[in-house]
C-alpha atoms as a PDB file:
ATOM      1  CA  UNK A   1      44.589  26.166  62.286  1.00  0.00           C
ATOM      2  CA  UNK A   2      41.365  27.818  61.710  1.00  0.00           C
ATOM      3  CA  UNK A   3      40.368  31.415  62.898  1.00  0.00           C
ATOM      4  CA  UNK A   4      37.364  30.724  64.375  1.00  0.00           C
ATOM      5  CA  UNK A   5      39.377  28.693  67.967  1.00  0.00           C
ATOM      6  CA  UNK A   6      36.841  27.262  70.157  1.00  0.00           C
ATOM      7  CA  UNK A   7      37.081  27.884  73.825  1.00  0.00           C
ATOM      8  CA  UNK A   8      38.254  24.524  74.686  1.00  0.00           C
ATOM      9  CA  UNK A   9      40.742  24.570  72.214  1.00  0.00           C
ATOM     10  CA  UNK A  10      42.803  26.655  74.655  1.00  0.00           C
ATOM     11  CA  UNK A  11      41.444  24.845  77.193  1.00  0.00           C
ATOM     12  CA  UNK A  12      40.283  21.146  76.938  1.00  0.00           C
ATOM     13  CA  UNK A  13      37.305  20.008  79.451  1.00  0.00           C
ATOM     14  CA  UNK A  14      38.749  18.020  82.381  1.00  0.00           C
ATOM     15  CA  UNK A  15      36.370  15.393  81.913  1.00  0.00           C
ATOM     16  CA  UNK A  16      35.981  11.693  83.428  1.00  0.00           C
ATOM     17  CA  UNK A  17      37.701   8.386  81.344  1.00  0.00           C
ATOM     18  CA  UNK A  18      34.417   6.959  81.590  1.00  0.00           C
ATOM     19  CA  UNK A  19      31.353   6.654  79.492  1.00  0.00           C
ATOM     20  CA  UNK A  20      31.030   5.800  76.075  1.00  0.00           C
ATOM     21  CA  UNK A  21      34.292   6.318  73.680  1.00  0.00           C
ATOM     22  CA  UNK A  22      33.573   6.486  69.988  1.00  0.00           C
ATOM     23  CA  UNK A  23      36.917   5.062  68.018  1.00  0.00           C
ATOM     24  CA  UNK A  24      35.539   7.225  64.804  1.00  0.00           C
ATOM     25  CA  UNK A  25      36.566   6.593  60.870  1.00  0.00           C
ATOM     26  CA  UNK A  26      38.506   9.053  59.007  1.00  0.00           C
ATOM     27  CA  UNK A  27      36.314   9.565  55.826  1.00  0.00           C
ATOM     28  CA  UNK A  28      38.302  10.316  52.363  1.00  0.00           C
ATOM     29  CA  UNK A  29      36.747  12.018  49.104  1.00  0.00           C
ATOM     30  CA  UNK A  30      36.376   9.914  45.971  1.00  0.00           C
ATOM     31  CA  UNK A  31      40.103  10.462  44.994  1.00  0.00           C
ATOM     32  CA  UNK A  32      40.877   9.255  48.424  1.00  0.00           C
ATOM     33  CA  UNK A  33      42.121  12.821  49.617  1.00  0.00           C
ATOM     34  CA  UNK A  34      40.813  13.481  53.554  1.00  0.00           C
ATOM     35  CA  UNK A  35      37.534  15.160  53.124  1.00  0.00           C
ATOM     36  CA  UNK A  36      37.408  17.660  55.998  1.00  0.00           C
ATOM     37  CA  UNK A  37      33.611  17.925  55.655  1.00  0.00           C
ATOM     38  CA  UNK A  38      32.795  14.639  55.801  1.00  0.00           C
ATOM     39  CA  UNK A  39      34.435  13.993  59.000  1.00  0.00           C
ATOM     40  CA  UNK A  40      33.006  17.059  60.645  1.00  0.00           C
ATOM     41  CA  UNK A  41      29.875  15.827  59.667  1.00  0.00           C
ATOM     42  CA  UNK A  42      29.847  12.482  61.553  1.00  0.00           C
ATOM     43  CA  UNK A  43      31.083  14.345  64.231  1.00  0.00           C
ATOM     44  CA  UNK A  44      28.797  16.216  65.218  1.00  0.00           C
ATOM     45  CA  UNK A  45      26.234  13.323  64.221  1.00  0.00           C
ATOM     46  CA  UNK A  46      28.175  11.222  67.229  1.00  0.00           C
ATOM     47  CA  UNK A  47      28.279  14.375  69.502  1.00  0.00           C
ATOM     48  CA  UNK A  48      24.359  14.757  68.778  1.00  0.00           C
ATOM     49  CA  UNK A  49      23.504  11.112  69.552  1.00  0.00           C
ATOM     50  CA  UNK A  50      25.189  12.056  73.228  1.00  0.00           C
ATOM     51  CA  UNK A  51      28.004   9.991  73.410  1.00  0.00           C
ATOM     52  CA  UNK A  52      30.898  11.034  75.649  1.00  0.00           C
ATOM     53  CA  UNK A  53      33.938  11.146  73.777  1.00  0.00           C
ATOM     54  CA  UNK A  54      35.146  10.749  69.795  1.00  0.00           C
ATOM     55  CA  UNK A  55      38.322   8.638  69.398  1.00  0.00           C
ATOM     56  CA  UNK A  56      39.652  10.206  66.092  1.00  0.00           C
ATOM     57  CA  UNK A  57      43.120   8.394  64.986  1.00  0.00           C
ATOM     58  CA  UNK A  58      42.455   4.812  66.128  1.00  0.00           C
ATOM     59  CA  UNK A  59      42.619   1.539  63.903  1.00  0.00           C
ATOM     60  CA  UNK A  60      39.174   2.219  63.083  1.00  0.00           C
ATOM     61  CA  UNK A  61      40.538   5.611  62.155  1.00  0.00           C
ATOM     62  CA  UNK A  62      43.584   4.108  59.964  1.00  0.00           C
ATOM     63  CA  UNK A  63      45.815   5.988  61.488  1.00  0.00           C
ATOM     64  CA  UNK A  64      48.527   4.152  59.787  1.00  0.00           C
ATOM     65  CA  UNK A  65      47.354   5.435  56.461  1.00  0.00           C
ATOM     66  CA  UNK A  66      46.892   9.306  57.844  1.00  0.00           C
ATOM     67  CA  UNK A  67      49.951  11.574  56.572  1.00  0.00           C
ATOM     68  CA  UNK A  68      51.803  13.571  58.819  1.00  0.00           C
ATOM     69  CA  UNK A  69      50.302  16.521  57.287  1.00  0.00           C
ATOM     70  CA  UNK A  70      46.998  15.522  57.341  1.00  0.00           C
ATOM     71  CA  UNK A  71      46.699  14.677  61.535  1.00  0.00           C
ATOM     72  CA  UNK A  72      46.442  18.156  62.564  1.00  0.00           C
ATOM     73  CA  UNK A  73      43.959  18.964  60.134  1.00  0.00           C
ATOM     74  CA  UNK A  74      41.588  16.004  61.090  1.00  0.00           C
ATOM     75  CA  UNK A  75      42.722  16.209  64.803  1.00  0.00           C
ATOM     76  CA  UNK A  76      41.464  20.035  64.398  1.00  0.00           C
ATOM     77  CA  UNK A  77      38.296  19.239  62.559  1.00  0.00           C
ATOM     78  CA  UNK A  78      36.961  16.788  64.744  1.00  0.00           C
ATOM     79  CA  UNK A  79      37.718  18.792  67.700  1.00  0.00           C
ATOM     80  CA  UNK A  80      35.447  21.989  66.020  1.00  0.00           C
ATOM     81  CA  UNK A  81      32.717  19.590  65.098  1.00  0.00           C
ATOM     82  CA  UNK A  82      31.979  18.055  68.649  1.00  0.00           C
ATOM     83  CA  UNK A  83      29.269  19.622  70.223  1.00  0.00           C
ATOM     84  CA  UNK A  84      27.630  19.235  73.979  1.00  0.00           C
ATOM     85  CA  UNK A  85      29.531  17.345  76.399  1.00  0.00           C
ATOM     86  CA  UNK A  86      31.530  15.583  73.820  1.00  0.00           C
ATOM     87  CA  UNK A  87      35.298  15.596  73.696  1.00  0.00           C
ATOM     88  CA  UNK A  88      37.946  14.330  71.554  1.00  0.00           C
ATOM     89  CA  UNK A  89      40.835  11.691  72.222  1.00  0.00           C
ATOM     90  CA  UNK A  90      43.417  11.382  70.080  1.00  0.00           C
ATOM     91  CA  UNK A  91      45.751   8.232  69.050  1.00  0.00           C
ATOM     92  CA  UNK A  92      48.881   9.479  69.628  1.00  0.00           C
ATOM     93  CA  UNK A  93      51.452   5.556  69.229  1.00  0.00           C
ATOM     94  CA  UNK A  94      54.237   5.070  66.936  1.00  0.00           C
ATOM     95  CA  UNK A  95      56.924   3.297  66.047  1.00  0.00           C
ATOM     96  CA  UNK A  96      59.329   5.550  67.373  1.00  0.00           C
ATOM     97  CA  UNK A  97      59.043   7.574  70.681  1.00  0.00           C
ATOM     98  CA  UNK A  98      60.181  10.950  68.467  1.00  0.00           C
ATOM     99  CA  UNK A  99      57.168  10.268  66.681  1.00  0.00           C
ATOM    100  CA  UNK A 100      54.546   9.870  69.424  1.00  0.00           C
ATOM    101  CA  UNK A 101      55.715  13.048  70.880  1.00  0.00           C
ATOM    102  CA  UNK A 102      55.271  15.041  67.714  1.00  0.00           C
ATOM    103  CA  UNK A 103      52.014  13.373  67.690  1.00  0.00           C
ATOM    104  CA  UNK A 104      51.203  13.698  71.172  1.00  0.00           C
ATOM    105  CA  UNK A 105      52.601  17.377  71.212  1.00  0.00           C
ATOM    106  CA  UNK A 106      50.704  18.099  68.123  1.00  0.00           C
ATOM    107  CA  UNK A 107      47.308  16.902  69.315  1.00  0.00           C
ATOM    108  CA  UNK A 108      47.627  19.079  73.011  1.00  0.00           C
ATOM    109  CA  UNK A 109      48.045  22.156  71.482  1.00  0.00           C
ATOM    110  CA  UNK A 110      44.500  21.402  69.883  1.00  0.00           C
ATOM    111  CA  UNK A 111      42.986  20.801  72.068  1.00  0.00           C
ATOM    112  CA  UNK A 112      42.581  17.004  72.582  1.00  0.00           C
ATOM    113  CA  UNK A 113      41.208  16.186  76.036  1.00  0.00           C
ATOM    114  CA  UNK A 114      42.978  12.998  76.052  1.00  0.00           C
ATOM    115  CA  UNK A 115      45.935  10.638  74.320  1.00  0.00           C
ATOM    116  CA  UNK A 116      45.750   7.075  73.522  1.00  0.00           C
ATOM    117  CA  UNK A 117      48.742   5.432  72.461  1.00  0.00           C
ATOM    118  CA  UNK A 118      49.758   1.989  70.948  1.00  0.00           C
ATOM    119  CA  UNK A 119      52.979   0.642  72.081  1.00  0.00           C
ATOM    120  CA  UNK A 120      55.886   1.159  69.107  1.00  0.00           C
ATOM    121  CA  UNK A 121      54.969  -1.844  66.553  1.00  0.00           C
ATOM    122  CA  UNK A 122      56.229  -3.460  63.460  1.00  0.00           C
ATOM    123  CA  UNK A 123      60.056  -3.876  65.636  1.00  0.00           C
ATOM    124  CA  UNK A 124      59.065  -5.237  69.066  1.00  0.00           C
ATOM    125  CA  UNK A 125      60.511  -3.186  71.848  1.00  0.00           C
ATOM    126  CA  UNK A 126      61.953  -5.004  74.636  1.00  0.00           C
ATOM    127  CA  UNK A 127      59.954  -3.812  78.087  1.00  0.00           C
ATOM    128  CA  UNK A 128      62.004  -1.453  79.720  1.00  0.00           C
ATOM    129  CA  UNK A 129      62.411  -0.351  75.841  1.00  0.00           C
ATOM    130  CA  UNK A 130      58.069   0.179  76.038  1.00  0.00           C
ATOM    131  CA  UNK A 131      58.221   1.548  79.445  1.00  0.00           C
ATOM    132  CA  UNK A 132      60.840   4.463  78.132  1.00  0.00           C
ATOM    133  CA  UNK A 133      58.584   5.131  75.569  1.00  0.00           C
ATOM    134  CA  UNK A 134      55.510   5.649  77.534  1.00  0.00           C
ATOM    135  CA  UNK A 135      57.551   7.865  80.348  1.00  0.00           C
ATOM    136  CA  UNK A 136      59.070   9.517  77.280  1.00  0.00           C
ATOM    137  CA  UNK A 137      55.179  10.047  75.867  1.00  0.00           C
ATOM    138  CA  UNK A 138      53.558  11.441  79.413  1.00  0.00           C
ATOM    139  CA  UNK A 139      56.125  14.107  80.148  1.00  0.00           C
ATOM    140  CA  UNK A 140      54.812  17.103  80.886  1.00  0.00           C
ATOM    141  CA  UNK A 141      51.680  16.461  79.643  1.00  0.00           C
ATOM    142  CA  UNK A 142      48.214  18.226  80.885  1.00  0.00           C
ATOM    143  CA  UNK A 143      45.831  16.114  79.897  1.00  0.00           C
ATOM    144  CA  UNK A 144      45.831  12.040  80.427  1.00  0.00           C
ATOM    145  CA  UNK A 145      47.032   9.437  78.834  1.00  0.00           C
ATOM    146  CA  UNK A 146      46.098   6.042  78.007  1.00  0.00           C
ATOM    147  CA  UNK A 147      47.701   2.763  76.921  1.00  0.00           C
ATOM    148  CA  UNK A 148      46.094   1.067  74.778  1.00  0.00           C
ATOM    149  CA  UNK A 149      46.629  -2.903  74.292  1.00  0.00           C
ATOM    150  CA  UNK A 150      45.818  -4.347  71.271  1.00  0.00           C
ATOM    151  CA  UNK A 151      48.234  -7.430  70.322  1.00  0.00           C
ATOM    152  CA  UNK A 152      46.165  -8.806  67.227  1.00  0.00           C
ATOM    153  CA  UNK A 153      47.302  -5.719  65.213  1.00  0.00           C
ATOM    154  CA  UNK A 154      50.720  -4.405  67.614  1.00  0.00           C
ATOM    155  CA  UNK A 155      52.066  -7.792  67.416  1.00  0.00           C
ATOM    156  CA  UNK A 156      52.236  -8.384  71.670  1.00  0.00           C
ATOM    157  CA  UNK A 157      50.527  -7.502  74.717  1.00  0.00           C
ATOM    158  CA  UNK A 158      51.132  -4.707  76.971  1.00  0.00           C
ATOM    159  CA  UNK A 159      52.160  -6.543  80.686  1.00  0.00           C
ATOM    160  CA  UNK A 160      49.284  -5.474  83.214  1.00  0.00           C
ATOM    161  CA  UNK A 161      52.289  -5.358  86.179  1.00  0.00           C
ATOM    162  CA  UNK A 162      53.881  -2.585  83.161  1.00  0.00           C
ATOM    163  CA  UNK A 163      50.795  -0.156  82.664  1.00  0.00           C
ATOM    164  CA  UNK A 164      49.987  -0.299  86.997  1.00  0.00           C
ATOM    165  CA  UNK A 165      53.481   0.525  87.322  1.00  0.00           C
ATOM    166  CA  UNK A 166      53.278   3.612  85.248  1.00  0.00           C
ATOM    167  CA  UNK A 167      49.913   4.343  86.948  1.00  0.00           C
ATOM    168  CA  UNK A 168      51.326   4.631  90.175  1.00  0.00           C
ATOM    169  CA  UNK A 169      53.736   6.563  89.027  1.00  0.00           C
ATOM    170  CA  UNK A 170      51.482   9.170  87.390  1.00  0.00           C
ATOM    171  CA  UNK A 171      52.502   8.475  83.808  1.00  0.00           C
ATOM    172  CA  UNK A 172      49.567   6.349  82.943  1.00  0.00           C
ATOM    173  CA  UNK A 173      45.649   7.416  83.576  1.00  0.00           C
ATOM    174  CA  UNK A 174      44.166   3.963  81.982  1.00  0.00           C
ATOM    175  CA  UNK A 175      44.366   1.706  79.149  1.00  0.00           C
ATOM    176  CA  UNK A 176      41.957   0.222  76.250  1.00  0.00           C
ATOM    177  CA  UNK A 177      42.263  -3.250  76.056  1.00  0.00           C
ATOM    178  CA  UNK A 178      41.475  -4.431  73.019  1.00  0.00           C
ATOM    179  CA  UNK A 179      42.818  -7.885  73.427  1.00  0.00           C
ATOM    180  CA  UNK A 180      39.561  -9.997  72.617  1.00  0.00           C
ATOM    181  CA  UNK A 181      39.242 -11.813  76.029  1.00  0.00           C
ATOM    182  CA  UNK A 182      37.428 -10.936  79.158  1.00  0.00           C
ATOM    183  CA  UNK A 183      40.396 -12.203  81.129  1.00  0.00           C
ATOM    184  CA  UNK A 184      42.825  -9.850  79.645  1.00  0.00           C
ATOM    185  CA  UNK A 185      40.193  -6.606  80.709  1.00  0.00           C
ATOM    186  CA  UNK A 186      40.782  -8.042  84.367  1.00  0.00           C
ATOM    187  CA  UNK A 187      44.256  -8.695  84.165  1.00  0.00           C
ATOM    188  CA  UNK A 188      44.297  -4.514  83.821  1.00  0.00           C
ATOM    189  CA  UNK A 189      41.685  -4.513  86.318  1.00  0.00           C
ATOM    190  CA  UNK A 190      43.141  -6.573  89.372  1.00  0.00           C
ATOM    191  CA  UNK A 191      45.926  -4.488  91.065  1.00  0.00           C
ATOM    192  CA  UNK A 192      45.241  -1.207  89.067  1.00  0.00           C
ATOM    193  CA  UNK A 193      45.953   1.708  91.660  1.00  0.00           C
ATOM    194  CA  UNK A 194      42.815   3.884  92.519  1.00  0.00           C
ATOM    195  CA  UNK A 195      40.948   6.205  89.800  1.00  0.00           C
ATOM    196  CA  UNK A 196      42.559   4.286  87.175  1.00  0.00           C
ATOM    197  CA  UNK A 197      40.209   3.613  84.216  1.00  0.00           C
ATOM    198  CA  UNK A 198      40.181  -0.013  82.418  1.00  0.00           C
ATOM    199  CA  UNK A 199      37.681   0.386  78.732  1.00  0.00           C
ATOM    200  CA  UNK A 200      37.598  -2.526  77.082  1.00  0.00           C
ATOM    201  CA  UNK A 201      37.768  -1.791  73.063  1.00  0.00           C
ATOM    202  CA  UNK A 202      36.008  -5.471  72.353  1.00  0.00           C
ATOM    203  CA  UNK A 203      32.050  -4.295  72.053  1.00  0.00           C
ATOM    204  CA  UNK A 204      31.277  -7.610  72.854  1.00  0.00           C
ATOM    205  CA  UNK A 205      32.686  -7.169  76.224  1.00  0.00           C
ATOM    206  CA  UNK A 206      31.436  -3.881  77.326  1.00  0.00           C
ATOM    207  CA  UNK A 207      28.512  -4.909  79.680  1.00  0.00           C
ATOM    208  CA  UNK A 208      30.952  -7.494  81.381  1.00  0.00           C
ATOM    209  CA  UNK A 209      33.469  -5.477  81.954  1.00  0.00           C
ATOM    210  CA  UNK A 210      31.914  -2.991  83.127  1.00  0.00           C
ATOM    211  CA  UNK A 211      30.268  -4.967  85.548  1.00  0.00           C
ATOM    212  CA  UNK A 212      33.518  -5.958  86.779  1.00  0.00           C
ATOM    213  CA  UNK A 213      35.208  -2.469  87.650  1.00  0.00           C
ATOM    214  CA  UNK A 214      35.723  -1.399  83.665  1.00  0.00           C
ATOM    215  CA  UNK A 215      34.633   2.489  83.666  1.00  0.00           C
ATOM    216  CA  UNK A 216      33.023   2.552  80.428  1.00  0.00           C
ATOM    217  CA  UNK A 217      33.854   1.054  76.906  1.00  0.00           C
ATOM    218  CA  UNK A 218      35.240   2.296  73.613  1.00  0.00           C
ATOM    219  CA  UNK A 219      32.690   1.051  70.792  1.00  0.00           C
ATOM    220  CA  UNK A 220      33.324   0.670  67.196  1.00  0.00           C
ATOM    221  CA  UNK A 221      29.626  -0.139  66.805  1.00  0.00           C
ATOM    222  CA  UNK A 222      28.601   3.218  68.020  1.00  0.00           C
ATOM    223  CA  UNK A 223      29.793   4.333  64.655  1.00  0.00           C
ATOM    224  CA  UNK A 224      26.737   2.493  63.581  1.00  0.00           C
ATOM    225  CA  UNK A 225      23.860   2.326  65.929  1.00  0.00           C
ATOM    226  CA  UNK A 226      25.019   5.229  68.287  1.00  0.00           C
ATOM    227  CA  UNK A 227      21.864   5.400  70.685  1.00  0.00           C
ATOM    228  CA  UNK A 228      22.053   1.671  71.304  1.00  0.00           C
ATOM    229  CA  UNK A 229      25.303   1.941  72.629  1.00  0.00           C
ATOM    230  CA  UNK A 230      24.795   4.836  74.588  1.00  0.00           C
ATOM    231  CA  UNK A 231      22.146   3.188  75.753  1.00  0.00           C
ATOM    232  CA  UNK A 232      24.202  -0.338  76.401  1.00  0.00           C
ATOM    233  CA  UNK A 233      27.061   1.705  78.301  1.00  0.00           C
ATOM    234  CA  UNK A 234      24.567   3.835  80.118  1.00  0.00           C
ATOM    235  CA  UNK A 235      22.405   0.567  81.605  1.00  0.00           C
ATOM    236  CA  UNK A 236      25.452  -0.777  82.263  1.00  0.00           C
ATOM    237  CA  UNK A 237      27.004   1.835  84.554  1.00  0.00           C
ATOM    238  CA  UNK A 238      23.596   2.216  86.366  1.00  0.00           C
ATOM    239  CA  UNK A 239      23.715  -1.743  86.788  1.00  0.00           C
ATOM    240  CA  UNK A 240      20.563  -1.823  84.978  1.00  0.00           C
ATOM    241  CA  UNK A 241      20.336  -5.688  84.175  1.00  0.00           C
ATOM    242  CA  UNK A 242      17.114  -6.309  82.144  1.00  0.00           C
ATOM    243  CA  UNK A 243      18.128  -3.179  79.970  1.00  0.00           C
ATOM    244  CA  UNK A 244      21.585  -4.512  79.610  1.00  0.00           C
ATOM    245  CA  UNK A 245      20.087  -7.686  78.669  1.00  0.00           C
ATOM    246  CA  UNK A 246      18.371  -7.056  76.259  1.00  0.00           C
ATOM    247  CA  UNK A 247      21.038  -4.575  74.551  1.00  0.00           C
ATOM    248  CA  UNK A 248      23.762  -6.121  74.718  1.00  0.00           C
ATOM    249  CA  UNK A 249      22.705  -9.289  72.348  1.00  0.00           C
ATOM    250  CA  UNK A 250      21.798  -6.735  69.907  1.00  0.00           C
ATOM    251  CA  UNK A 251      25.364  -5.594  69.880  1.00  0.00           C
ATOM    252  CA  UNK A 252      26.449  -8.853  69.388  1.00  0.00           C
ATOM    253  CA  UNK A 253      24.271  -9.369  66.603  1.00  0.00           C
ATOM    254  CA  UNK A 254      25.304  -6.053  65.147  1.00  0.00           C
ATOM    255  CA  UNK A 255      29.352  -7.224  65.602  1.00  0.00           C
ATOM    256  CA  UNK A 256      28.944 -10.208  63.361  1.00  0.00           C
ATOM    257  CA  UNK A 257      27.210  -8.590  61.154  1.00  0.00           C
ATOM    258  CA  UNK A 258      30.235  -6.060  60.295  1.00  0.00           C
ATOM    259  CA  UNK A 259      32.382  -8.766  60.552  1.00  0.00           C
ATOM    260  CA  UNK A 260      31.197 -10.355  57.396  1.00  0.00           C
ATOM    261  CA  UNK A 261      33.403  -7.590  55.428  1.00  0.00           C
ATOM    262  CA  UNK A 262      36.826  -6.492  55.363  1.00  0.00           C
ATOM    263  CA  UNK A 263      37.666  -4.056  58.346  1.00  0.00           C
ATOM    264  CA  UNK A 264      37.029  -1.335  58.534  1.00  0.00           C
ATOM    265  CA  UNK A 265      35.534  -0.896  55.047  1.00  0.00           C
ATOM    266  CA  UNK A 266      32.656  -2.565  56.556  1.00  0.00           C
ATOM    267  CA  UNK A 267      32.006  -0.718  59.577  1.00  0.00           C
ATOM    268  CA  UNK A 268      31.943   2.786  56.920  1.00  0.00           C
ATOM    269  CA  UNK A 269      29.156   0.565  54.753  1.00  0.00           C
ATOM    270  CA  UNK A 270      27.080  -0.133  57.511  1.00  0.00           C
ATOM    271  CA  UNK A 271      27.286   3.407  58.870  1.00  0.00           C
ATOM    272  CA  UNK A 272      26.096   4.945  54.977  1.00  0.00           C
ATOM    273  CA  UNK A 273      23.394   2.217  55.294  1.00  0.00           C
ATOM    274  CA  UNK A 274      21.720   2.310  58.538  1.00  0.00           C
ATOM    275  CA  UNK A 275      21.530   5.943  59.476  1.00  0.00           C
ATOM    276  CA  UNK A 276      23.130   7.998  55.496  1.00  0.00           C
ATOM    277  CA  UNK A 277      26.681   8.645  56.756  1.00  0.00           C
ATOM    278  CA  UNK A 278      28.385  10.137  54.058  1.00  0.00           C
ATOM    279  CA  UNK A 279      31.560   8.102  54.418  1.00  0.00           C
ATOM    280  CA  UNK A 280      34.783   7.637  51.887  1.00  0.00           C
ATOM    281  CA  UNK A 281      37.246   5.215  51.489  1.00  0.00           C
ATOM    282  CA  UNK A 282      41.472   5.430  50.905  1.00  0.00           C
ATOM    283  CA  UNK A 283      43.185   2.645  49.346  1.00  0.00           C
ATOM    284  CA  UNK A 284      44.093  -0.520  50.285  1.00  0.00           C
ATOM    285  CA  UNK A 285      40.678  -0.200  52.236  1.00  0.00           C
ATOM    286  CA  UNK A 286      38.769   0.280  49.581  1.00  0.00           C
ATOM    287  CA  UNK A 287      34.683   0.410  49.385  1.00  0.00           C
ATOM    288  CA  UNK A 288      33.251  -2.959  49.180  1.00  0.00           C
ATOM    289  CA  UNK A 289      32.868  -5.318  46.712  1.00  0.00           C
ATOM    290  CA  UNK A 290      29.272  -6.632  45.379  1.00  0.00           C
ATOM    291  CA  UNK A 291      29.517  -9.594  46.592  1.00  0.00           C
ATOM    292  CA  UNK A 292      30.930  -8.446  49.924  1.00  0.00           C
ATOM    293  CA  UNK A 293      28.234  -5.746  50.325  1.00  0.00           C
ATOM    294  CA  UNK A 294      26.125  -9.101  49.479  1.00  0.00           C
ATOM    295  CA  UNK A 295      26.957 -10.646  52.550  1.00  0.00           C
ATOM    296  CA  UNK A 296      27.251  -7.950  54.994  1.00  0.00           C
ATOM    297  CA  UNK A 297      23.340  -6.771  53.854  1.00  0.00           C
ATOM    298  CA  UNK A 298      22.591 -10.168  53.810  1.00  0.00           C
ATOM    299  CA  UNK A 299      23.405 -10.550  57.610  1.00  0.00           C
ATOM    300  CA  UNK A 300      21.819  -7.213  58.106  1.00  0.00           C
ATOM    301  CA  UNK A 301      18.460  -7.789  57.411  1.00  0.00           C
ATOM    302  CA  UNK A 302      17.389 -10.218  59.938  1.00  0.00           C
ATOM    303  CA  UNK A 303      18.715  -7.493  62.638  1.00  0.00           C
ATOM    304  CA  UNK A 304      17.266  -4.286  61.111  1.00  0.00           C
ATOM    305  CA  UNK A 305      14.029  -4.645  62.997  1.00  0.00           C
ATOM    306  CA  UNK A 306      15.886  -4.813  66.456  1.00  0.00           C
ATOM    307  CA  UNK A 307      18.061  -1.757  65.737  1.00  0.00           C
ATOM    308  CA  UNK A 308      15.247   0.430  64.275  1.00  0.00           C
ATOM    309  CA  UNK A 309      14.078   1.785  67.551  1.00  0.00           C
ATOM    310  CA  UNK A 310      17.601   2.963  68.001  1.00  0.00           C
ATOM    311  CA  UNK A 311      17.454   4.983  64.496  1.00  0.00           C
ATOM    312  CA  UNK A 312      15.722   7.910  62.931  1.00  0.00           C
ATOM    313  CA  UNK A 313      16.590  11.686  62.191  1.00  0.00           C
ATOM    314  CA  UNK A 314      19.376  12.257  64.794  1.00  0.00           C
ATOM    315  CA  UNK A 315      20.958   9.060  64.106  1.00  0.00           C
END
């Protein structure tokens, strides 16, 4: 840990789990080592551009591919690097529940102002095997914590009756559902006790959602085009519906186009391209190939007109 300790490293903000979450990369050097300065760079670029709160350690992050070692430092980094109103969350799942509270444990005493944690994956838990986990994962803890439900890549979804459960029983503070459907953000919405937040993680989603009780969204895209989201989640909240109109198309444009490359390898690309993040790569997700930086660009172009208003010297 560094000398120089910023104040809310001691003591995190008690913020709102609302707004606009950032799920950030973790940026590696050329030999694929974690480059500390690179990811205190895009940091503060986020924190600058106003959003509300950097995700560090998500599966934008690869958090699978993160060493043990390494967490605290980028956990710490990140944390340092946020300026303004911005604060960090920190993925915090693992296979085992040992694990997760190392993590968890690890990423409190830094100051995280919140946790976000997978289910255990790879082995599927049975669901009073989950539920131990995430009792196991909230006690005494300061700061909230969210489940976060993402079957495409945990291998099954988190049961909405589950997560309200531990809700009402103080464990759980909200979820990110990152399940791809509109119905599944409900599902977590319908029956969720008071002050509980619902973010979807699907950027294609975010205006909906939040039209229908979500309290904000977490938003890969930001990584790329931060004002427009800010913008998007912003309009949104405010129930602003020719602004959210008109921005959230753009975000769907902006979503295909990182979908034609490998994730997240593509998402880091786009971020170099439209606004000079200095960004780094760790194998197996390595830097795109021509022809795959061929296609993304070549998706890109038709959209770079509608994103340029969103783009310039603070990113």
């Amino acid at each position: 840990m560094g000398p120089h300790l910023k104040a809310h490293r001691l003591s995190p903000p008690t913020m709102a789990l609302d707004g606009l979450s950032v799920p950030v990369p973790t940026l590696f050097g050329a030999d694929g080592s974690l480059d500390l300065g690179k990811n205190a760079k895009f940091a503060r670029a986020l924190s600058e551009a106003k959003v509300d709160h950097l995700f560090v350690l998500g599966s934008l992050g690869e958090f699978p591919s993160v060493t043990e070692s390494e967490r605290p430092r980028l956990v710490e980094i990140v944390i340092d690097s946020a300026t303004g109103a911005t604060d960090v969350w920190v993925g915090v799942g693992a296979p085992s529940t040992r694990q997760a509270i190392a993590n968890a444990d690890s990423a409190e005493s830094l100051g995280a102002a919140a946790l976000v944690a997978v289910p255990p994956y790879y082995l599927h838990p049975s669901p009073g095997q989950i539920e131990r986990y995430y009792r196991a994962l909230g006690e005494s803890r300061t700061i909230p914590l969210l489940a976060y439900n993402i079957p495409s890549l945990v291998g099954y979804a988190l049961p909405p009756e589950l997560v309200h459960r531990l809700a009402r029983d103080g464990v759980l503070a909200g979820v990110k559902d990152t399940a791809g459907s509109l119905a599944s953000v409900e599902g977590f919405l319908h029956g969720a006790p008071a002050g509980f937040a619902v973010m979807p993680g699907d950027d294609s989603l975010a205006s909906e959602a939040i039209a229908r009780g979500a309290t904000g969204a977490v938003m890969g895209m930001a990584n790329l085009v931060p004002r427009l989201c800010v913008q998007l989640v912003q309009s949104a909240r405010m129930k602003h519906g020719s602004a959210v109109a008109n921005l959230q198309p753009i975000v769907d444009e902006l979503v295909a186009v990182s979908r034609a490359g490998p994730f997240p390898s593509a998402d880091k690309f786009l971020a170099a391209q439209l606004w000079g993040a200095d960004v780094g790569y760790r194998a197996p997700f390595d830097p795109l190939t021509p022809e795959e930086e061929k296609a993304v660009l070549g998706r890109l172009e038709p959209l770079r007109p509608k994103l340029a208003p969103f783009l310039g010297k603070s990113a």
